[in-house]
C-alpha atoms as a PDB file:
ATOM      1  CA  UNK A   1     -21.258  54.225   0.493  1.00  0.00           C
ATOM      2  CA  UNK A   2     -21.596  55.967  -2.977  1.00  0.00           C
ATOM      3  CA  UNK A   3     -21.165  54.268  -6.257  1.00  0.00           C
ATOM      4  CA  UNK A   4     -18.392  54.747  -8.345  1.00  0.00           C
ATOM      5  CA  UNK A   5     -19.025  56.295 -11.999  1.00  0.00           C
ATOM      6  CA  UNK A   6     -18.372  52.722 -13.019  1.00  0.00           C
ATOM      7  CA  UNK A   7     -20.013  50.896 -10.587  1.00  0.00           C
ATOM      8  CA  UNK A   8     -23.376  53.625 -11.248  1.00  0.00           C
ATOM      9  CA  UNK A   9     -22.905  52.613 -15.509  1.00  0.00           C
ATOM     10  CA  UNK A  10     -23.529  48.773 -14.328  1.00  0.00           C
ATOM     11  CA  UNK A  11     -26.522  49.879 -11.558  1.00  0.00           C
ATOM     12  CA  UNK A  12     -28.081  51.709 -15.026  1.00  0.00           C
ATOM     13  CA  UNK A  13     -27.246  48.430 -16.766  1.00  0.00           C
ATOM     14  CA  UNK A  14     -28.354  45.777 -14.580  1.00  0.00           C
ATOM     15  CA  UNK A  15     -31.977  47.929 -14.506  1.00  0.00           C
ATOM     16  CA  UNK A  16     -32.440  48.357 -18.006  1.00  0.00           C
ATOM     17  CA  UNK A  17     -32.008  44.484 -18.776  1.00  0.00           C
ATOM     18  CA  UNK A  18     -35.315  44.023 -16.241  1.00  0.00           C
ATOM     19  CA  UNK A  19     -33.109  42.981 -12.597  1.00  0.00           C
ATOM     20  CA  UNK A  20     -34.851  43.107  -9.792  1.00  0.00           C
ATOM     21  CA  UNK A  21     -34.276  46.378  -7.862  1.00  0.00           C
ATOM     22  CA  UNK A  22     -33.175  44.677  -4.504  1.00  0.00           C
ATOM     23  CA  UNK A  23     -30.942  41.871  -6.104  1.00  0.00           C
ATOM     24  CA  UNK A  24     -29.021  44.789  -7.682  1.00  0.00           C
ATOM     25  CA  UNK A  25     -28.583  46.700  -4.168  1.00  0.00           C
ATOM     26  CA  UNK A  26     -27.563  43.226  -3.268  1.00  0.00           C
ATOM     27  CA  UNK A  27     -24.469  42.904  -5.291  1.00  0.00           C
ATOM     28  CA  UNK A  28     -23.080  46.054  -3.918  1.00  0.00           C
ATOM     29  CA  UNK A  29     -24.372  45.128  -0.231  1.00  0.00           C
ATOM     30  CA  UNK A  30     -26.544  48.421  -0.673  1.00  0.00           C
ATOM     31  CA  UNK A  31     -29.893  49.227  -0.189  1.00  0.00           C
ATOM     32  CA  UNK A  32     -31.933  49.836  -2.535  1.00  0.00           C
ATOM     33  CA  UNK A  33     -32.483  53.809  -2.084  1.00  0.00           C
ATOM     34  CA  UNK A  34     -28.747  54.096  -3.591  1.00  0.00           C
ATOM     35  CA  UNK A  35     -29.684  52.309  -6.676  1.00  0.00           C
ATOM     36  CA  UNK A  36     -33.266  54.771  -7.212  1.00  0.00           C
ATOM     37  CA  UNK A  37     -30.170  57.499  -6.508  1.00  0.00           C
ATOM     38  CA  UNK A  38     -28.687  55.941  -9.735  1.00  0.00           C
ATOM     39  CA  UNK A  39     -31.648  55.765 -11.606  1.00  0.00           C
ATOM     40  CA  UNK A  40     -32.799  59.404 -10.690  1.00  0.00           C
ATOM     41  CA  UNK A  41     -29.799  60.645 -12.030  1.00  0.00           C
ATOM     42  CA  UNK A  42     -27.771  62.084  -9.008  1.00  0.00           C
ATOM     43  CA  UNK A  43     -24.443  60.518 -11.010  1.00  0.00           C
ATOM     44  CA  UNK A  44     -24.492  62.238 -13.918  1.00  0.00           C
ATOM     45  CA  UNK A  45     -25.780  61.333 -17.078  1.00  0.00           C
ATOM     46  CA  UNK A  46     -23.836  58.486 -16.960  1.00  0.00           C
ATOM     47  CA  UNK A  47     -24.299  55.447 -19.900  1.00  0.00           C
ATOM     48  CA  UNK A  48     -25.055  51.942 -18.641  1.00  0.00           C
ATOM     49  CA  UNK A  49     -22.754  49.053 -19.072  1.00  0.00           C
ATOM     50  CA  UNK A  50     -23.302  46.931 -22.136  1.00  0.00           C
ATOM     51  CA  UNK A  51     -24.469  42.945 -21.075  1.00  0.00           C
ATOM     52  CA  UNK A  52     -20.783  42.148 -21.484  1.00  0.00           C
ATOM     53  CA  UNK A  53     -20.114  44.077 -18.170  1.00  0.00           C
ATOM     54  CA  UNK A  54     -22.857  43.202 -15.925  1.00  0.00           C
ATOM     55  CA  UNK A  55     -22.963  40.469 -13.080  1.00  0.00           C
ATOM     56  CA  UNK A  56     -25.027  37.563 -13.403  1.00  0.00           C
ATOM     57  CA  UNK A  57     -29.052  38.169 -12.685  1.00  0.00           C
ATOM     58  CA  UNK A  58     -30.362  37.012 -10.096  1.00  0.00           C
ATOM     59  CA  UNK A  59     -29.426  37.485  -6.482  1.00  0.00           C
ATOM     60  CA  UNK A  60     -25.893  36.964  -5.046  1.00  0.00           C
ATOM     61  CA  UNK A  61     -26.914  35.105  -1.645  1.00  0.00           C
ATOM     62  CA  UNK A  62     -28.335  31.803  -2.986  1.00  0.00           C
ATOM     63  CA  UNK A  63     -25.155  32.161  -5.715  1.00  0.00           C
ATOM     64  CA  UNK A  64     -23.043  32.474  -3.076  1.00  0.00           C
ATOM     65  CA  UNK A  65     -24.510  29.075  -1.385  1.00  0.00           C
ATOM     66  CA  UNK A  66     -24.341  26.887  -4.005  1.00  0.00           C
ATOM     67  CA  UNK A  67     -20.539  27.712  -4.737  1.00  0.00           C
ATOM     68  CA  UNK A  68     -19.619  27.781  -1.571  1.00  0.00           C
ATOM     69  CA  UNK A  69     -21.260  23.901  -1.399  1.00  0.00           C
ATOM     70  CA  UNK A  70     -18.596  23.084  -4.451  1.00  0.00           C
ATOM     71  CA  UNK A  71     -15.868  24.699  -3.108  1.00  0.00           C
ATOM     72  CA  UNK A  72     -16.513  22.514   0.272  1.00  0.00           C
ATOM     73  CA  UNK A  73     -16.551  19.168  -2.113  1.00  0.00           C
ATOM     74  CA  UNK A  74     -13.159  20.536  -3.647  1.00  0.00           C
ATOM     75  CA  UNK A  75     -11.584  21.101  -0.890  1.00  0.00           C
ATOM     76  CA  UNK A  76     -12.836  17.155  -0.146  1.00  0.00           C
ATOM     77  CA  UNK A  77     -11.545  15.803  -3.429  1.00  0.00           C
ATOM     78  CA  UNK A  78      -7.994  17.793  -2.795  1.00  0.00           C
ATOM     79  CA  UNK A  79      -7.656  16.373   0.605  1.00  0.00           C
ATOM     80  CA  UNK A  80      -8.316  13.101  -1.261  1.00  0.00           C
ATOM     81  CA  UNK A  81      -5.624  14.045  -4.031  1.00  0.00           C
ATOM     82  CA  UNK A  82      -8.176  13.718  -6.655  1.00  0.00           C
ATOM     83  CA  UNK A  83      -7.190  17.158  -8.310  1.00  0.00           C
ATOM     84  CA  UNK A  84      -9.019  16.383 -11.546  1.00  0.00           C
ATOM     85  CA  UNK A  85     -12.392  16.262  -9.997  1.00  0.00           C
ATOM     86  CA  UNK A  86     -11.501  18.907  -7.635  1.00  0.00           C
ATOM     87  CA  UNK A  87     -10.819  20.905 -11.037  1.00  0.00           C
ATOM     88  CA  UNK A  88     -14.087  19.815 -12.602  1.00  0.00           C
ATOM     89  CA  UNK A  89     -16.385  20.847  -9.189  1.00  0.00           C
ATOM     90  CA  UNK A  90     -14.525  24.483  -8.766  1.00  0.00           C
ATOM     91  CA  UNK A  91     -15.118  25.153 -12.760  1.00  0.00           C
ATOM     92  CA  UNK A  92     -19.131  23.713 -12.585  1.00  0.00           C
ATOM     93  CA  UNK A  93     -19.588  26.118  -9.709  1.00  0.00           C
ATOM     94  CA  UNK A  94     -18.252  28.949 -11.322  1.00  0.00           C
ATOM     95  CA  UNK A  95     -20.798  28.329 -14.660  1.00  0.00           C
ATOM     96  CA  UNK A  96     -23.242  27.896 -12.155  1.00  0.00           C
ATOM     97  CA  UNK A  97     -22.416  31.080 -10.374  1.00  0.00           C
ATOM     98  CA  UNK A  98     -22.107  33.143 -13.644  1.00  0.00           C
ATOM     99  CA  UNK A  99     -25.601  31.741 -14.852  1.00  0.00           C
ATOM    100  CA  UNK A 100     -27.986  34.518 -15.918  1.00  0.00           C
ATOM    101  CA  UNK A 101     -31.356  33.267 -13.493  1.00  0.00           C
ATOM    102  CA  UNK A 102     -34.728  35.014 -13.405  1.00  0.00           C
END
């Protein structure tokens, strides 16, 4: 799969703020060689996506877990008709999700 001109301007982005080469392969379910394509240049002189636009660091798998964990015990607490707490778990996993982690 190639990278879209937008998808290559966060690649450049998630680099320069210091990610970790394989976690950013990760969120695209790449390999790594396509991100070195990005940072060698084979898309242009493309500029990379301000913070604003990037995905959390850190990679997506263990991310992926833990929300999927809260969106289990929502699923519980809507069963149980307990939509306020079900509310509360599915917005705490999100933050969690969206957490910058080194």
């Amino acid at each position: 799969m190639a990278f879209s001109n937008k998808e290559a301007s966060i690649v450049l982005g998630m680099v320069a703020r210091g990610d970790k080469r394989h976690d950013i392969a990760a969120w695209y379910g790449e390999n790594q060689a396509r991100v070195a394509e990005v940072e060698q240049g084979q898309y242009g002189n493309l500029a990379a996506a301000p913070s604003d636009e990037l995905p959390p660091r850190g990679a997506p798998g263990p991310k992926g877990r833990r929300l999927r964990g809260k969106v289990g015990k929502a699923i519980e607490a809507l069963e149980n008709k307990d939509a306020a707490t079900a509310l509360q778990i599915l917005k705490d996993g999100l933050a969690d999700f969206l957490k910058n982690e080194t």
